[in-house]
Protein backbone atom coordinates (compact mmCIF):
# COMPACT_ATOMS: atom_id res chain seq x y z
CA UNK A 1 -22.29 241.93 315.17
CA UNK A 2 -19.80 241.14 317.84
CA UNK A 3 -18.33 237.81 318.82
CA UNK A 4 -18.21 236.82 322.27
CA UNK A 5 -15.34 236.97 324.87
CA UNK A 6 -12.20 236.10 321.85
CA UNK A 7 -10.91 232.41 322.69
CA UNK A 8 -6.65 232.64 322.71
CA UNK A 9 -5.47 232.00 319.18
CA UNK A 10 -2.91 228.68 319.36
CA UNK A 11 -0.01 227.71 317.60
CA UNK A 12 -1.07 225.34 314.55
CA UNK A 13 2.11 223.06 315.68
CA UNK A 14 2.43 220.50 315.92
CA UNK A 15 -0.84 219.59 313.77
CA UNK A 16 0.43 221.86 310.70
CA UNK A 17 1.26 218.80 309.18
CA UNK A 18 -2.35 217.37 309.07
CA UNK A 19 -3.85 221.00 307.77
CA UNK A 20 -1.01 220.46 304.90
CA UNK A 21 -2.74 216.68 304.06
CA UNK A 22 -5.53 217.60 303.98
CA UNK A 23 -5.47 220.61 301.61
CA UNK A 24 -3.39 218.08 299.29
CA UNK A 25 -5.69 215.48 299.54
CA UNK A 26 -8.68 218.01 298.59
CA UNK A 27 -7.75 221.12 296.98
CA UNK A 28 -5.07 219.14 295.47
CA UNK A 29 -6.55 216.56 294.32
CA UNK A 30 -9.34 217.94 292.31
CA UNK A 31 -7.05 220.78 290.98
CA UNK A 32 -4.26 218.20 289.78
CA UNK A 33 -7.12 216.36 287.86
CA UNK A 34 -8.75 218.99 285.81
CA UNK A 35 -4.61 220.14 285.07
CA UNK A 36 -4.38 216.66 284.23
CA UNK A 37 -7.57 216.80 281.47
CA UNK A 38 -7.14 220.31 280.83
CA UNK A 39 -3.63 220.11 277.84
CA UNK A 40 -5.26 216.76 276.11
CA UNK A 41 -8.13 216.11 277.34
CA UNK A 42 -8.78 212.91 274.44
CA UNK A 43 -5.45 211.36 276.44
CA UNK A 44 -6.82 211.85 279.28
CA UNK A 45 -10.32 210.28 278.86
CA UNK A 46 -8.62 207.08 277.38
CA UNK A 47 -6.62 206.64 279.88
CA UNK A 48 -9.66 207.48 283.02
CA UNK A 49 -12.55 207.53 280.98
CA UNK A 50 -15.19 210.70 281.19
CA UNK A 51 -14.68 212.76 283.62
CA UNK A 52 -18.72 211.66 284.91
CA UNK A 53 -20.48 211.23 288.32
CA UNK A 54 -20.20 207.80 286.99
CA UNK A 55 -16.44 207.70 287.08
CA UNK A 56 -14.45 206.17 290.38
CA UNK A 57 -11.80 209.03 290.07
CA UNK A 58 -14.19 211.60 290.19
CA UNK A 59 -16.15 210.07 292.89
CA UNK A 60 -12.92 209.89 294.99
CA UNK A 61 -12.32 213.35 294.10
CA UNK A 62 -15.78 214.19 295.35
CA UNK A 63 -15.60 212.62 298.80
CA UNK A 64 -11.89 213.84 299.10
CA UNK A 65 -12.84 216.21 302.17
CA UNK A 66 -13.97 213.10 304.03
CA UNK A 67 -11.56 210.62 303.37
CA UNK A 68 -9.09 213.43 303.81
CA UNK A 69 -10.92 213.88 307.07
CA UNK A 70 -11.13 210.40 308.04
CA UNK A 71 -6.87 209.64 307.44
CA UNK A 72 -5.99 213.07 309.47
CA UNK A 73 -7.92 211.64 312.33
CA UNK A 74 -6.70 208.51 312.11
CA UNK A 75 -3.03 209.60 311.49
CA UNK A 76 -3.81 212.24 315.06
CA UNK A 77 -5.34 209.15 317.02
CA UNK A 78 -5.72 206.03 315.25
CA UNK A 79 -9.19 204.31 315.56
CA UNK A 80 -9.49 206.46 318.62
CA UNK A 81 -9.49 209.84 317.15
CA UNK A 82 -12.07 208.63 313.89
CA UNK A 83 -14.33 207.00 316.60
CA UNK A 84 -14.34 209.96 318.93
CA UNK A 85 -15.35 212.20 315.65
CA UNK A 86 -18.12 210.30 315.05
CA UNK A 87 -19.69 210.38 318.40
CA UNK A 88 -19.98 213.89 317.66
CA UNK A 89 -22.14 213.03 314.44
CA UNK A 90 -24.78 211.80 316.79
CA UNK A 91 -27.18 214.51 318.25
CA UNK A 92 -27.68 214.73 321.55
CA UNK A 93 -31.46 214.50 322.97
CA UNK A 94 -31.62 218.23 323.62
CA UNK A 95 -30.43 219.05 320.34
CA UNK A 96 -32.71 217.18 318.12
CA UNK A 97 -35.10 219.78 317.69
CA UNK A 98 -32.90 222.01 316.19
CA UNK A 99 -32.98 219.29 313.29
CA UNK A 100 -36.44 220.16 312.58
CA UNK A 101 -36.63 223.57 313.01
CA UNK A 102 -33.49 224.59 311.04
CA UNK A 103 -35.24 222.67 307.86
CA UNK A 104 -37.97 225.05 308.73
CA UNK A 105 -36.51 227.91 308.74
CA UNK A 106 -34.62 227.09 304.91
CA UNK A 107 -37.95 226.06 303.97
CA UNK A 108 -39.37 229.15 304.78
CA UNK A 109 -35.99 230.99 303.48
CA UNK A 110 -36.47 229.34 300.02
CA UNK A 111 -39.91 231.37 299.90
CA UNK A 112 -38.79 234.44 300.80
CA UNK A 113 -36.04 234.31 298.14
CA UNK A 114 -38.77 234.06 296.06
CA UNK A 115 -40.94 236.67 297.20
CA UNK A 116 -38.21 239.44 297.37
CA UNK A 117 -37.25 238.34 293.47
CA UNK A 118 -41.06 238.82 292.49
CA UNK A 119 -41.20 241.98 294.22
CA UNK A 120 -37.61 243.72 292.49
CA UNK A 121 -38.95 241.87 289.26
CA UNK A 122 -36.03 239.35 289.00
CA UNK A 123 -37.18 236.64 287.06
CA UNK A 124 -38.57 233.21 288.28
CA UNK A 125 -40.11 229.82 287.28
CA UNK A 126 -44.15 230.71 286.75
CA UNK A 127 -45.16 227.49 288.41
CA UNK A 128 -43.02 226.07 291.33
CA UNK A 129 -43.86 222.47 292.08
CA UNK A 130 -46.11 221.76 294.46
CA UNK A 131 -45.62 219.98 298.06
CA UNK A 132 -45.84 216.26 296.96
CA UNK A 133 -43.09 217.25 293.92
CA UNK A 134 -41.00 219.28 296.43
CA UNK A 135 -40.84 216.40 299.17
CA UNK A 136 -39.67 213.95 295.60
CA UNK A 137 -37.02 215.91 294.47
CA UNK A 138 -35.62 216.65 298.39
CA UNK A 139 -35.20 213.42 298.71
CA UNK A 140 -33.70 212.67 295.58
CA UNK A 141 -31.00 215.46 296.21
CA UNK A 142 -30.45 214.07 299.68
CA UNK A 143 -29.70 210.63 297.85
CA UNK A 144 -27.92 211.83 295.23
CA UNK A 145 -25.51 214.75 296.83
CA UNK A 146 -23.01 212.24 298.92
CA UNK A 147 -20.40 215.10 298.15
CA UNK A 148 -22.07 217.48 300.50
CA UNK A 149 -21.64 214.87 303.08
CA UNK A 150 -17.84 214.80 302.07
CA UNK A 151 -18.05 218.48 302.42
CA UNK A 152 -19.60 218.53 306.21
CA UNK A 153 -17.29 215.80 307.13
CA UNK A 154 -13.87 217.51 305.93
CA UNK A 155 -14.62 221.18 305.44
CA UNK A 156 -16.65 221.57 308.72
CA UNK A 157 -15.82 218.60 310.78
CA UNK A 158 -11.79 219.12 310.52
CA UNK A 159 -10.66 222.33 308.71
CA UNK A 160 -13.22 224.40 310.58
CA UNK A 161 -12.19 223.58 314.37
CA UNK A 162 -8.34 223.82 313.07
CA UNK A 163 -9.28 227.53 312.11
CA UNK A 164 -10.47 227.90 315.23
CA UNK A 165 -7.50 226.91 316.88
CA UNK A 166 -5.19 229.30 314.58
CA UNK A 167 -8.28 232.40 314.44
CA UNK A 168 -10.38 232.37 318.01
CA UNK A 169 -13.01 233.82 316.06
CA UNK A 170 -15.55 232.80 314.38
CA UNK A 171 -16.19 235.06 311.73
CA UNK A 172 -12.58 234.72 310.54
CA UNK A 173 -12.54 230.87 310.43
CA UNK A 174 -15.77 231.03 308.65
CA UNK A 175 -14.74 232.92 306.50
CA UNK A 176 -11.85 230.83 305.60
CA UNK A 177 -13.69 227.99 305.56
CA UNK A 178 -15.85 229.53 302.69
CA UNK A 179 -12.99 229.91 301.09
CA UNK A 180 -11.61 227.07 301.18
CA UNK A 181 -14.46 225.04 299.78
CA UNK A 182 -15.04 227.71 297.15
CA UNK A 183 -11.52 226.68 295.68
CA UNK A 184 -12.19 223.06 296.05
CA UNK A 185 -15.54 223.26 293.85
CA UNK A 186 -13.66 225.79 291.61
CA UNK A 187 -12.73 223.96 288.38
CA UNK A 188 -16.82 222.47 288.63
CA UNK A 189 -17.48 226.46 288.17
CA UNK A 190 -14.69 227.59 286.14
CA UNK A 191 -15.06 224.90 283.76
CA UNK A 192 -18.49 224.19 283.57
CA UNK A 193 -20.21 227.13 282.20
CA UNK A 194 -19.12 230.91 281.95
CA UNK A 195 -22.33 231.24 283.97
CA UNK A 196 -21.16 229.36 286.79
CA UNK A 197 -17.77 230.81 286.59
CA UNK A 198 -18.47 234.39 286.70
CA UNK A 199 -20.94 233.64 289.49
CA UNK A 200 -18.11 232.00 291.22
CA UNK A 201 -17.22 235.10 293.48
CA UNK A 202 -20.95 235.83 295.03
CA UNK A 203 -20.59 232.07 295.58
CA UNK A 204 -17.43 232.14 297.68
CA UNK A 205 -19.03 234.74 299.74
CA UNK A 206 -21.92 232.68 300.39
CA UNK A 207 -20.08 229.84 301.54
CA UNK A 208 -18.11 232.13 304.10
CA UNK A 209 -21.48 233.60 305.16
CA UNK A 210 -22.57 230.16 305.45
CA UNK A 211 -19.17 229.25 307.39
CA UNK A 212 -19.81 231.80 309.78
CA UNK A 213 -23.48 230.79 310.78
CA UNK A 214 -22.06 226.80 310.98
CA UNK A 215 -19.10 228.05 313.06
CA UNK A 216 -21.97 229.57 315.34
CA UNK A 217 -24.16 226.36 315.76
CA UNK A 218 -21.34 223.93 315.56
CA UNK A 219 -19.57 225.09 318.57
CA UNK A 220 -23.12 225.11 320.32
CA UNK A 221 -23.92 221.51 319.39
CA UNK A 222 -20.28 220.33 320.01
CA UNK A 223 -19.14 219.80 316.50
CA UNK A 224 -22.18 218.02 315.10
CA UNK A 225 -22.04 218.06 311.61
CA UNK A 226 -25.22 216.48 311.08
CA UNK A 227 -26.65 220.31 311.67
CA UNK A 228 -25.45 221.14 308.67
CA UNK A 229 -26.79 218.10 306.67
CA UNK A 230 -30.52 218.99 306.66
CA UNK A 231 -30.96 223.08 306.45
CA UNK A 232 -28.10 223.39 303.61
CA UNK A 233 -30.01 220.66 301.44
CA UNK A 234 -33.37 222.01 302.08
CA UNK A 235 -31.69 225.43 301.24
CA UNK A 236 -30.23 223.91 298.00
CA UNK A 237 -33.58 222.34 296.19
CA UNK A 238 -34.63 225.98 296.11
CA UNK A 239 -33.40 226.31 292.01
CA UNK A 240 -34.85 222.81 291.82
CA UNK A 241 -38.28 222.66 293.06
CA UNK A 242 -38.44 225.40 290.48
CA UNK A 243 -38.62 228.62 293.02
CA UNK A 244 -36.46 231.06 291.51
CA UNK A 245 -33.33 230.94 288.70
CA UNK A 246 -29.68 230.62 289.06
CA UNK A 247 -28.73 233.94 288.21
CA UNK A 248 -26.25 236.85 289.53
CA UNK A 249 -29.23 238.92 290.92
CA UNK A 250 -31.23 236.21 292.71
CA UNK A 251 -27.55 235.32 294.24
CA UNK A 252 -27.52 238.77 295.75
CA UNK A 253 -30.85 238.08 297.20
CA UNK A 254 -29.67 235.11 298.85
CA UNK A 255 -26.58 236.53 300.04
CA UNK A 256 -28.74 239.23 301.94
CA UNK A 257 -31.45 237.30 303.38
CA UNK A 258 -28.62 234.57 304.24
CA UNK A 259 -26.91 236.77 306.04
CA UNK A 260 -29.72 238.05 307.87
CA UNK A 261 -30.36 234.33 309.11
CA UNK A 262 -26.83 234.25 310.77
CA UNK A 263 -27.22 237.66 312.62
CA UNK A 264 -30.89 235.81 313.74
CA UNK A 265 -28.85 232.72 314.70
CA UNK A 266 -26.22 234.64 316.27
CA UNK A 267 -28.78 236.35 318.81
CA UNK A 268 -30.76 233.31 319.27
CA UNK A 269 -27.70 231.20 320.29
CA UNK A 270 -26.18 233.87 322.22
CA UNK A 271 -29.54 234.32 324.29
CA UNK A 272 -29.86 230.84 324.73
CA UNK A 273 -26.09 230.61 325.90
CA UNK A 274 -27.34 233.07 328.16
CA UNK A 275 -25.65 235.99 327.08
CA UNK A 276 -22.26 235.04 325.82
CA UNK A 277 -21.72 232.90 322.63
CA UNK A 278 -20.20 229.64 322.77
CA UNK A 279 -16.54 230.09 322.03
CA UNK A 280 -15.13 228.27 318.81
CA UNK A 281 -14.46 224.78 319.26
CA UNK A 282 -11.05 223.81 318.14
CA UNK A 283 -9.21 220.81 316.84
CA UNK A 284 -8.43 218.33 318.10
CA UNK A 285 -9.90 219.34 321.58
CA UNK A 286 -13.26 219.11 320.72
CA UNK A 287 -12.81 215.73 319.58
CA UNK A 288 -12.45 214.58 323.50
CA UNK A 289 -14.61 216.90 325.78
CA UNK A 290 -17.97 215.97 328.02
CA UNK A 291 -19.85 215.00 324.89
CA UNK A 292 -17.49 212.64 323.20
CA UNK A 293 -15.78 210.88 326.65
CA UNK A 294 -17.19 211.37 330.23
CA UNK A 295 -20.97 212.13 331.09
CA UNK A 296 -23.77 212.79 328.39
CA UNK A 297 -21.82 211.26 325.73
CA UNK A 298 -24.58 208.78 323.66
CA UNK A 299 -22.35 206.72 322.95
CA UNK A 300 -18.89 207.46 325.61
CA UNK A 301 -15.15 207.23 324.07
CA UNK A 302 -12.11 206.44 326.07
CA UNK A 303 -8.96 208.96 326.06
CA UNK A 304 -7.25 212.36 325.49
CA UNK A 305 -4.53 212.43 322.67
CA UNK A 306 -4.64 216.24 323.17
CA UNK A 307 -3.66 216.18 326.80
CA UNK A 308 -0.92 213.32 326.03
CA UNK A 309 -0.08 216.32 323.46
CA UNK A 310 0.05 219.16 325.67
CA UNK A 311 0.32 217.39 329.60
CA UNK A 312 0.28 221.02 331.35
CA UNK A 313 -2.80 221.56 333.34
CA UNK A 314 -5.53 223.74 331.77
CA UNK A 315 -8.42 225.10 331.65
CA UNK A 316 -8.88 225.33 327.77
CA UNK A 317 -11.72 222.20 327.56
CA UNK A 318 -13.58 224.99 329.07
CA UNK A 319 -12.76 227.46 326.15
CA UNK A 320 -12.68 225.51 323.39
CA UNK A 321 -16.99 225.01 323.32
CA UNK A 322 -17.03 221.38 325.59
CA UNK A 323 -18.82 223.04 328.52
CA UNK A 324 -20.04 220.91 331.01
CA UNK A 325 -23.31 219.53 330.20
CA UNK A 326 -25.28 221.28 333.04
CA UNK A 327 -23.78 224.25 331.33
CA UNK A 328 -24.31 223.61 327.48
């Protein structure tokens, strides 16, 4: 699978200093919390209580990729830069039925991970439930999961684009995307359950599989995280709605048919394109391009902090996947 023509990789200056937050404010944080429990972990759970869902440090820790998110912008633009960002939360009219369709498509994915177990005799749940159950417990994840929300903020809404600015490509910033969110949820793995921690590796590699097809339909829908949102939780409730087991081998299943998906999503999006895939979009560019600031934009910002950045005339708006809208 080939990328399309390779956008010019840019120097990370002078935004280094934002990637640098927000690692520390992430990766950081939840890694300097389970240290923190990890020699005396009675001291520790007088002094912050359990470390719960229920606790306030461990819900900050959770939604650390969007706060993170959230004070990078705001630190790069002020309310400017956070209120351009979330103009690109809302979907454009021509995009909303990728919404549906996408939650089709995991729907249909969470089947066929089930199928291919039965038929290489990998064990599953004898009775999935059934439609009415299945819509319950969706909506409970939904409800319940606010860190994936965190996760599509931060992980895909910032560090994503700034890999694009240091890779061009989109298989490498995927990739390191995956990565980096597989060492965020790390200690939740490594410390949970030897299960969870030897499974840890296949995981990674799903997220950077994952990071790859996003990077793909990201730069397509101009940085809409939203896309995201719906096919990764309907993708999730698989284990849930009692389809198939957490296990090493059904991992490998998912791995393969995931995969296939992206290769499917990378010719559908490059046909649609017309023949040549969106380029990556990149930080902060993508933050002020046709959909955020001039024509189409639902709901139009003002301003460019990245020309006030870099004043010489350009063409990169063009490259950086904010086409024009009579060309997206």
């Amino acid at each position: 699978m080939s990328e399309t023509a390779p956008l010019a990789k840019r120097p990370l200056k002078p935004y280094t200093r934002y990637l640098v937050l927000y690692l520390a404010l992430t990766v950081g944080s939840v890694w300097a919390l389970v240290l923190f429990y990890l020699p005396d972990y009675e001291f520790a759970v007088g002094l912050f209580g359990e470390l719960e869902l229920s606790n306030p440090l461990v819900v900050a820790v959770l939604n650390s990729p969007a706060i993170a998110a959230v004070i990078v912008l705001f630190l790069y633009d002020g309310f400017r830069g956070v209120l351009n960002f979330l103009r690109t939360l809302v979907p454009r009219p021509k995009d909303l039925l990728w919404i549906p369709a996408l939650a089709a498509i995991m729907l249909a994915y969470v089947y066929a991970v089930r199928g291919v177990c039965l038929l290489f005799g990998i064990p599953v749940p004898p009775d999935p439930e059934n439609p009415l159950e299945m819509a319950g417990t969706f909506f409970g994840l939904f409800l319940g999961e606010v860190g994936m929300l965190a996760i599509a903020m931060g992980w895909f809404g910032f560090f994503l684009p700034l890999m694009h600015r240091v890779t061009g490509s989109h298989i490498r910033s995927g990739i390191a995307t995956g990565l980096g969110i597989g060492i965020f949820v790390a200690p939740g793995n490594l410390f949970s359950s030897f299960e969870l921690a030897t499974a840890w590796p296949l995981y990674v590699t799903q997220l950077s599989v994952l990071g790859i097809g996003m990077s793909f339909l990201l730069s397509r829908m101009k940085g809409n995280v939203l896309f995201f949102l719906v096919p990764f939780w309907v993708s999730a409730s698989g284990s849930h709605w009692e389809m198939y087991v957490f296990m090493t081998p059904t991992q490998l299943v998912q791995m393969v048919l995931f995969g296939a998906l992206v290769v499917l999503l990378w010719f559908v999006l490059k046909r649609q394109a017309g023949g040549e895939l969106d380029p990556p979009f990149v930080f902060p560019e993508y933050l002020e391009n046709e959909y955020t600031v001039r024509t189409g934009a639902v709901f139009p910002g003002v301003g460019n902090k990245s020309k006030e950045l870099d004043p010489a005339p350009s063409s990169e708006p063009e490259l950086t996947g904010a086409r024009h809208e009579e060309t997206a």
